[in-house]
C-alpha atoms as a PDB file:
ATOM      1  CA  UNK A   1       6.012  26.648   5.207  1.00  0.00           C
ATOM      2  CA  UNK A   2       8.729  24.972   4.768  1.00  0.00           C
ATOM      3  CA  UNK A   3       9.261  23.149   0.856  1.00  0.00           C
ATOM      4  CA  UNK A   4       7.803  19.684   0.263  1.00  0.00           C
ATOM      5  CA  UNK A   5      10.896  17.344  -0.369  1.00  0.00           C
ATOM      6  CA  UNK A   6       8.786  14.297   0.295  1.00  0.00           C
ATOM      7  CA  UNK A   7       6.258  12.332  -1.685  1.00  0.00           C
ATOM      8  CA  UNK A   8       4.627   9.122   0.746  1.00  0.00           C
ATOM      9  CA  UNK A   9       2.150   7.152  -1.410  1.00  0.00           C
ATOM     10  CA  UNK A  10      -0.087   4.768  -0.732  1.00  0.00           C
ATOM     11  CA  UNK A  11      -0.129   1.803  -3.190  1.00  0.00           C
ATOM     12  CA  UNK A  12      -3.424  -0.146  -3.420  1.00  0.00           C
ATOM     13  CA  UNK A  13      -6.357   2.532  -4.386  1.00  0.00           C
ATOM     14  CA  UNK A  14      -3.466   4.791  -5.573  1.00  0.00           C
ATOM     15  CA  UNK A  15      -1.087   3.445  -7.535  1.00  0.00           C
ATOM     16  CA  UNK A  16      -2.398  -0.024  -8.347  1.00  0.00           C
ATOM     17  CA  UNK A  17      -5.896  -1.915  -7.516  1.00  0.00           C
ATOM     18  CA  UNK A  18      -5.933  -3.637  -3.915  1.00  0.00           C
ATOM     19  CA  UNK A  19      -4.152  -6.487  -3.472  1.00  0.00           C
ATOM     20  CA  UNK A  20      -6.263  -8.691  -0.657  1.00  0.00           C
ATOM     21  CA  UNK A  21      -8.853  -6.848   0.219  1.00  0.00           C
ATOM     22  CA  UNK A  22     -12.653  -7.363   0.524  1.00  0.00           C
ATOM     23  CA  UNK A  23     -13.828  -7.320  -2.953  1.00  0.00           C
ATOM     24  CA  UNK A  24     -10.845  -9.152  -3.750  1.00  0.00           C
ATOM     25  CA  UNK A  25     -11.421 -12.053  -0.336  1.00  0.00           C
ATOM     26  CA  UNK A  26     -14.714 -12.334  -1.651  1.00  0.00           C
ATOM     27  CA  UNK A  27     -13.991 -12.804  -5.636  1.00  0.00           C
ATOM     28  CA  UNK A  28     -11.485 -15.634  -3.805  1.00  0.00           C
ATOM     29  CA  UNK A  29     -14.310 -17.313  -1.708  1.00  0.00           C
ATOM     30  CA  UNK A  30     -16.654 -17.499  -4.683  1.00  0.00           C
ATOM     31  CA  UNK A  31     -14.603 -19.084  -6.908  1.00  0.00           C
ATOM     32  CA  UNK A  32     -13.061 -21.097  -4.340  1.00  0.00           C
ATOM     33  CA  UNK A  33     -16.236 -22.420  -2.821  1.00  0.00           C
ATOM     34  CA  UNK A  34     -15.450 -20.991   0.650  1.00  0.00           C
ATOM     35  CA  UNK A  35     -17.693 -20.826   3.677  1.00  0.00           C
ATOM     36  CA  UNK A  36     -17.410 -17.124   3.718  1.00  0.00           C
ATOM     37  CA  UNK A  37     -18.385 -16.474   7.593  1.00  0.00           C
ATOM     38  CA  UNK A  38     -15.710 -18.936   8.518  1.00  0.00           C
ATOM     39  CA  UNK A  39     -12.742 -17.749   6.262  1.00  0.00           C
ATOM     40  CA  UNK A  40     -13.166 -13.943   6.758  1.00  0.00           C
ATOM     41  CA  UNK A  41     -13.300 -14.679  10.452  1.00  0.00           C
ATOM     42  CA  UNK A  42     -10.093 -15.959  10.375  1.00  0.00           C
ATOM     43  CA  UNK A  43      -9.032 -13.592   8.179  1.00  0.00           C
ATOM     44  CA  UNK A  44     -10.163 -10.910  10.524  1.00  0.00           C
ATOM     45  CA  UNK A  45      -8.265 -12.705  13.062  1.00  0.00           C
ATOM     46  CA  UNK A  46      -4.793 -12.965  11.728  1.00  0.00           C
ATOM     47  CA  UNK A  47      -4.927 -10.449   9.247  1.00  0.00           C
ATOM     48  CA  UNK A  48      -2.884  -8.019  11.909  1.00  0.00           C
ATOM     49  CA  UNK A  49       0.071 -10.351  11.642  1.00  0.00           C
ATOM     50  CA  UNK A  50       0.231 -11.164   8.032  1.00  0.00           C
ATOM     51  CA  UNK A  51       0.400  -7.621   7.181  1.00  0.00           C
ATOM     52  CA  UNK A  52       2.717  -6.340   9.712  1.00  0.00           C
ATOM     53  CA  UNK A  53       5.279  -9.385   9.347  1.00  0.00           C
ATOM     54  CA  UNK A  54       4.088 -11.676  11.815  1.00  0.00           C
ATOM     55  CA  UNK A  55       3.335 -14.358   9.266  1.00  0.00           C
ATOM     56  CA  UNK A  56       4.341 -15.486   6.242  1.00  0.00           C
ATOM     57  CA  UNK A  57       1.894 -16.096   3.536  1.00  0.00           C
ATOM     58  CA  UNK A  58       2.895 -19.848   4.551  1.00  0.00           C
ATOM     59  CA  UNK A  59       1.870 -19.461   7.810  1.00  0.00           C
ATOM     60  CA  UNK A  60      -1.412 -17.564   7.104  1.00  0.00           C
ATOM     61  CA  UNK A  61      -2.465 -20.060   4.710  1.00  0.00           C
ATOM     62  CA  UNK A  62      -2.172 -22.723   6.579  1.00  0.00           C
ATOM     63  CA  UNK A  63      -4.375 -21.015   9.287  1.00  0.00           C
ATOM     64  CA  UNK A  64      -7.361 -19.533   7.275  1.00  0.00           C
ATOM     65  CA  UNK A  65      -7.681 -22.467   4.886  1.00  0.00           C
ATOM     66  CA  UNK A  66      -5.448 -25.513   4.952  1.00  0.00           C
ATOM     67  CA  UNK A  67      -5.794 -26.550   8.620  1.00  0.00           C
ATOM     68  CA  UNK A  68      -7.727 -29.237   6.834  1.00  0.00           C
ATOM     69  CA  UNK A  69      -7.690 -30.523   3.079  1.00  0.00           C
ATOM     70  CA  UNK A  70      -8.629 -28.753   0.419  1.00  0.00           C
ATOM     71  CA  UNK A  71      -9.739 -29.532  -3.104  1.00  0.00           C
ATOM     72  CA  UNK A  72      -6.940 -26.812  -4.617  1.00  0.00           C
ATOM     73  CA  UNK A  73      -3.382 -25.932  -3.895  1.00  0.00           C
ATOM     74  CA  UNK A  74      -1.504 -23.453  -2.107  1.00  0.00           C
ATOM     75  CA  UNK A  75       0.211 -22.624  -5.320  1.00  0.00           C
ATOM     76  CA  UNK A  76      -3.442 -22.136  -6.936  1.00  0.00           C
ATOM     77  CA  UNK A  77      -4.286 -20.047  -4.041  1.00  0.00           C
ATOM     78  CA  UNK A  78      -0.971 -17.992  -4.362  1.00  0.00           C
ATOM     79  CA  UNK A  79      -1.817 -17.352  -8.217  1.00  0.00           C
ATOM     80  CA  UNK A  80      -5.395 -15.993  -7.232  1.00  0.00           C
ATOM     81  CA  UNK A  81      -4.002 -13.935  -4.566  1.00  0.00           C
ATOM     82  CA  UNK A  82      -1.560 -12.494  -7.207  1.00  0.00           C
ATOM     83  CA  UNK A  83      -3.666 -12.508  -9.650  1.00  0.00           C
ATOM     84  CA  UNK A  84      -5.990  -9.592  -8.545  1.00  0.00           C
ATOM     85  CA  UNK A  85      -3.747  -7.025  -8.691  1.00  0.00           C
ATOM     86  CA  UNK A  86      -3.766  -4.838 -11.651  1.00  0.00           C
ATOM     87  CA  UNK A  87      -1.509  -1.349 -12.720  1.00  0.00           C
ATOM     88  CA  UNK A  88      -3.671   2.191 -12.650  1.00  0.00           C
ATOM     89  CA  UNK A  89      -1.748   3.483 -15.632  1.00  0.00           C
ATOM     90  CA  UNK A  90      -2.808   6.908 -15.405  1.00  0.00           C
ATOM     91  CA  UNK A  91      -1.493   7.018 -11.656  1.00  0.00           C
ATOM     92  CA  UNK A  92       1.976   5.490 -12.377  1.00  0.00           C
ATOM     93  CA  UNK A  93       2.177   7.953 -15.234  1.00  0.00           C
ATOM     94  CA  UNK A  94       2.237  10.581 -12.603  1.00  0.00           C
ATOM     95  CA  UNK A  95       4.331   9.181 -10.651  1.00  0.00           C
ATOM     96  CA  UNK A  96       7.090   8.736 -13.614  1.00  0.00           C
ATOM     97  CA  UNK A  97       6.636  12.118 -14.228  1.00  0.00           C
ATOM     98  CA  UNK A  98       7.797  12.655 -10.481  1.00  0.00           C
ATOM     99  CA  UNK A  99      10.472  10.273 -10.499  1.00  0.00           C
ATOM    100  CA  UNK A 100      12.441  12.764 -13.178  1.00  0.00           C
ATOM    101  CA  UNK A 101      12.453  15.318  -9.864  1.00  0.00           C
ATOM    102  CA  UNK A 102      14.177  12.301  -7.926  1.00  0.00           C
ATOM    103  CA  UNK A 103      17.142  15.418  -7.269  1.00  0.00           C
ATOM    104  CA  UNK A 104      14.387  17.462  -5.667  1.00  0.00           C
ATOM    105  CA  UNK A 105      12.303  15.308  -4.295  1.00  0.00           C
ATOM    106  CA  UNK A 106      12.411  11.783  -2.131  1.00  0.00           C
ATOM    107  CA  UNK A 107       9.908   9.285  -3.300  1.00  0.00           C
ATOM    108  CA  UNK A 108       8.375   6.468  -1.012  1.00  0.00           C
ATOM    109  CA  UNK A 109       5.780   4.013  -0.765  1.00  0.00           C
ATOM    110  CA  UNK A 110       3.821   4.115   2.963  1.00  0.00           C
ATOM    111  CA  UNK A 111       1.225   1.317   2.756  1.00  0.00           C
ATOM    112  CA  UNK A 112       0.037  -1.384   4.482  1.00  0.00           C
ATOM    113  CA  UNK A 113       0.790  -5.330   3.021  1.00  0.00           C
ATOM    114  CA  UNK A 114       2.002  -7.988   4.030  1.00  0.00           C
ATOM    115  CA  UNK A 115       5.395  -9.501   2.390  1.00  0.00           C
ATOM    116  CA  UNK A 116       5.146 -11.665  -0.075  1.00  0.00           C
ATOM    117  CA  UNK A 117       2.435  -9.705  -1.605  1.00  0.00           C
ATOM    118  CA  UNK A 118       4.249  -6.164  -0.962  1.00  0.00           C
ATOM    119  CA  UNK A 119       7.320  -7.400  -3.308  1.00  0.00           C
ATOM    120  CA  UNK A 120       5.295  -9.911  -5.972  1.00  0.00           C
ATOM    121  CA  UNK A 121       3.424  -6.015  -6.880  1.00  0.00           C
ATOM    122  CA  UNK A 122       6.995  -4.285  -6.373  1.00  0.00           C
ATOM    123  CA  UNK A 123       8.696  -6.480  -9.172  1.00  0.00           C
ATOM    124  CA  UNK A 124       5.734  -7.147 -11.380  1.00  0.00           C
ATOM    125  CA  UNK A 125       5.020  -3.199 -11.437  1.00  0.00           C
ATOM    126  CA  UNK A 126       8.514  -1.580 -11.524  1.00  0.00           C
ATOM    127  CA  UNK A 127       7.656   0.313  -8.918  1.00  0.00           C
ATOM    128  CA  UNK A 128      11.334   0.581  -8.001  1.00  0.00           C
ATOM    129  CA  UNK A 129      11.663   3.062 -11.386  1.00  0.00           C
ATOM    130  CA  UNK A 130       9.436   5.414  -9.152  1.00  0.00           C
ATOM    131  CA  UNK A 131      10.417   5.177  -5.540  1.00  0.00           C
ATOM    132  CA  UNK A 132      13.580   4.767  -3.326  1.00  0.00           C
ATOM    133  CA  UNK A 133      12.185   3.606  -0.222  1.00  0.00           C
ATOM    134  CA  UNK A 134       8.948   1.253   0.227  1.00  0.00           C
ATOM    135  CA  UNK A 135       7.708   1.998   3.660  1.00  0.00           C
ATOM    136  CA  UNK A 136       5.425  -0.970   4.093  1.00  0.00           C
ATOM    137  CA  UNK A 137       3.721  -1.983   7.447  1.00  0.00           C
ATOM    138  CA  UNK A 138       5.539  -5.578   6.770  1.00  0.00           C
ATOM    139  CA  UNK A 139       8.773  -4.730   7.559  1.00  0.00           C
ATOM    140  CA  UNK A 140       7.749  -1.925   9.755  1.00  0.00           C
ATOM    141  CA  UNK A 141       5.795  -4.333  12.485  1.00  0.00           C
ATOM    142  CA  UNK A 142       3.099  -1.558  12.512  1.00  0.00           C
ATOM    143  CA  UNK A 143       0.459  -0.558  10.504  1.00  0.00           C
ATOM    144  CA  UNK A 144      -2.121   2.416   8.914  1.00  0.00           C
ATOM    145  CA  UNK A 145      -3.660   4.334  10.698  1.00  0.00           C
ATOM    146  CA  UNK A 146      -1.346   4.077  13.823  1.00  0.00           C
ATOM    147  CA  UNK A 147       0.494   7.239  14.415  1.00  0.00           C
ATOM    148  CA  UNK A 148       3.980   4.632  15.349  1.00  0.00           C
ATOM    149  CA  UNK A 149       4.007   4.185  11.230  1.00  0.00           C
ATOM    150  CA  UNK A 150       3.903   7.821  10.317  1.00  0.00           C
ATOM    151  CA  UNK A 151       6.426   8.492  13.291  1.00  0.00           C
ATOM    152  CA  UNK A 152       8.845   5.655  11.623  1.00  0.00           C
ATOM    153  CA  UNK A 153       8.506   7.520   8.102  1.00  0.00           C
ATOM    154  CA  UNK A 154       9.924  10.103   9.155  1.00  0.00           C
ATOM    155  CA  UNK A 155      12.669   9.223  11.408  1.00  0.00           C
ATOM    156  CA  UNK A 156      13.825   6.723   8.272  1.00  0.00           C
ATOM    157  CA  UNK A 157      13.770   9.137   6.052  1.00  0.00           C
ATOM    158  CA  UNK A 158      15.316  12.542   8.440  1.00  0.00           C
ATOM    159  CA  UNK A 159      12.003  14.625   7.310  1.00  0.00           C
ATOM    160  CA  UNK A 160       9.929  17.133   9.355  1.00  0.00           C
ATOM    161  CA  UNK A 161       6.124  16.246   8.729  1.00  0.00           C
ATOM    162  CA  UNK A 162       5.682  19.543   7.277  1.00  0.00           C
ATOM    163  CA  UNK A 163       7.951  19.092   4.450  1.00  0.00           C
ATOM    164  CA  UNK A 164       5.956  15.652   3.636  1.00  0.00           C
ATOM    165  CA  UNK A 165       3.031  14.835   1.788  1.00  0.00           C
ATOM    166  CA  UNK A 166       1.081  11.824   1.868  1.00  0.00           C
ATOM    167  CA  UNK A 167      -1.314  10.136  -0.590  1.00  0.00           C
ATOM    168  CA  UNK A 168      -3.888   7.487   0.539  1.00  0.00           C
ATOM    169  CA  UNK A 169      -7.569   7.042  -0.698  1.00  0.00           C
ATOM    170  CA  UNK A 170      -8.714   6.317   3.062  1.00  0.00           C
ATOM    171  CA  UNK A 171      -9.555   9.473   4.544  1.00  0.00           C
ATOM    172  CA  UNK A 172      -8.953   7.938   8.317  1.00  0.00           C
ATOM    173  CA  UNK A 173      -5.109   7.114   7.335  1.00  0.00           C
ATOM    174  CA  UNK A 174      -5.054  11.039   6.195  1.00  0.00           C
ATOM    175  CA  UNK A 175      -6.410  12.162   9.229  1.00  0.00           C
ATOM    176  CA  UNK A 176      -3.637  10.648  11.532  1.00  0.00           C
ATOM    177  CA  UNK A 177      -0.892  11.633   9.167  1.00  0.00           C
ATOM    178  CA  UNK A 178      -2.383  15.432   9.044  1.00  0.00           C
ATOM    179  CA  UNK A 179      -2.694  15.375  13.073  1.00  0.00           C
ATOM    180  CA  UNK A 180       1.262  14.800  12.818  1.00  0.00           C
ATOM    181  CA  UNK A 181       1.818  17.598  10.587  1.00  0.00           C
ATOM    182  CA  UNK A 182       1.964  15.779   7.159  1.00  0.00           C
ATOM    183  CA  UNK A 183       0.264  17.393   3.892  1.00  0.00           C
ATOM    184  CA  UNK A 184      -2.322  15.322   2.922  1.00  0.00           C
ATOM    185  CA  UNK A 185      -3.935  14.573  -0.604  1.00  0.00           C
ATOM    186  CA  UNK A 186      -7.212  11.989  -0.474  1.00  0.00           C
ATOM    187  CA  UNK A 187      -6.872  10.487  -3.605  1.00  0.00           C
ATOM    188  CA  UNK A 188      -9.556  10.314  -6.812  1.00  0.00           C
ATOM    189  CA  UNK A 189      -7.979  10.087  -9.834  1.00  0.00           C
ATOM    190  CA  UNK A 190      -4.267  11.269 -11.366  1.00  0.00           C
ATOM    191  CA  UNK A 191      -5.569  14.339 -12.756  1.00  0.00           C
ATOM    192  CA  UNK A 192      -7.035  15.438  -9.174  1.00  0.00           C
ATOM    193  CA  UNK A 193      -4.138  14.520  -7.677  1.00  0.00           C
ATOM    194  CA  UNK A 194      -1.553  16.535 -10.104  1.00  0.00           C
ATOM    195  CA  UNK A 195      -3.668  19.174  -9.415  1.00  0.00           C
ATOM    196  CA  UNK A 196      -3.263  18.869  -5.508  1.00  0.00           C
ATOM    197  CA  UNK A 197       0.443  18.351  -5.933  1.00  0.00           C
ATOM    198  CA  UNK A 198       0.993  21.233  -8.032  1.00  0.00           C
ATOM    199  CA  UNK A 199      -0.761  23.618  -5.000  1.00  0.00           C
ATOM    200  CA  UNK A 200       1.932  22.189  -2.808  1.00  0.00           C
ATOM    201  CA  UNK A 201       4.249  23.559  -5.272  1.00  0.00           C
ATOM    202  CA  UNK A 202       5.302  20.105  -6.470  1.00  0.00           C
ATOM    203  CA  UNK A 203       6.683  21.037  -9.754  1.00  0.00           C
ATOM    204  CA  UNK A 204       5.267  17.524 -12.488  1.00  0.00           C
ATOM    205  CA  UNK A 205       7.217  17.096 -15.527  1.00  0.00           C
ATOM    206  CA  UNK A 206       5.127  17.482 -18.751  1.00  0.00           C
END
């Protein structure tokens, strides 16, 4: 086998809570006063493009909510959206502790946001202290769980699958990474994952 020299990590449900997802749609269409059928529909619609960089958050506002007028902002909106996305200390802990094996080992992001959101939770987390690259499905054009984003990982980076492991809470994103040869680790909590790493023989900094 040969020696992990690759850590890919999800973000949202990893590293940090979700930035726009369900719970976090529907917190935004009860306090906003939303028909909820209509606005997830659209979501659902256009939600392909908005993560994968076929929209701006411009763009995709203007086409789930102000394509007539509304009683708030987009700047309101905007603050909600960023608004909802909060640190999970314990997890960014971990990956500090990883960072200080930056000579051994590379360090990415592989998640799935779209681009405005993808660099408001960069900068406001510092998640450039932990990771060189930031493999995100926005700049990619292609998203989890479709093999093409795994595929692009690797040729970025110059790693065989084997000497990669990759964290995500979603087991069906696991599952196509582990049918290309990656290690996987379905995420819990920081202390299952050090755990996980350290069977890889992932060396973690006390």
């Amino acid at each position: 086998m040969l020696k992990i020299s690759t850590v890919f990590s999800d973000v949202g449900g990893v590293l940090l809570t979700n930035g726009w997802d369900h719970e976090e749609r529907q917190r935004f269409v009860e306090q906003f006063k939303l028909d909820a059928r209509e606005f997830e529909d659209r979501h659902q619609m256009l939600v392909a493009a908005f993560e994968n960089g076929g929209l701006d958050l411009e763009q995709y506002l203007d086409r789930t909510l102000f394509y007539h007028p509304r009683p708030f902002s987009k700047e309101e909106v905007r603050e909600f959206m960023y608004a909802q996305s909060a640190a999970l200390p314990d997890s960014l802990a971990l990956m500090a502790r990883l960072a200080q094996c930056r000579n051994q080992l590379l360090m990415a992001t592989l998640n799935n946001e779209s681009r405005e959101l993808n660099l408001h939770r960069i900068e406001k987390f510092g998640l450039r202290k932990y990771f060189s690259v930031f493999f995100s499905s926005c700049y990619l054009g292609v998203s989890k769980p479709h093999a093409q984003i795994y595929r692009l990982a690797l040729d970025l980076s110059q790693r065989q699958p084997e000497e990669c492991v990759f964290i995500d809470d979603r087991s069906l994103n696991l599952e196509c990474a582990r049918q290309l040869g990656f290690h996987t680790i379905q995420f819990q909590n920081a202390a299952q994952l050090e755990n996980h790493l350290r069977g890889l023989g992932i060396e973690v900094e006390a």
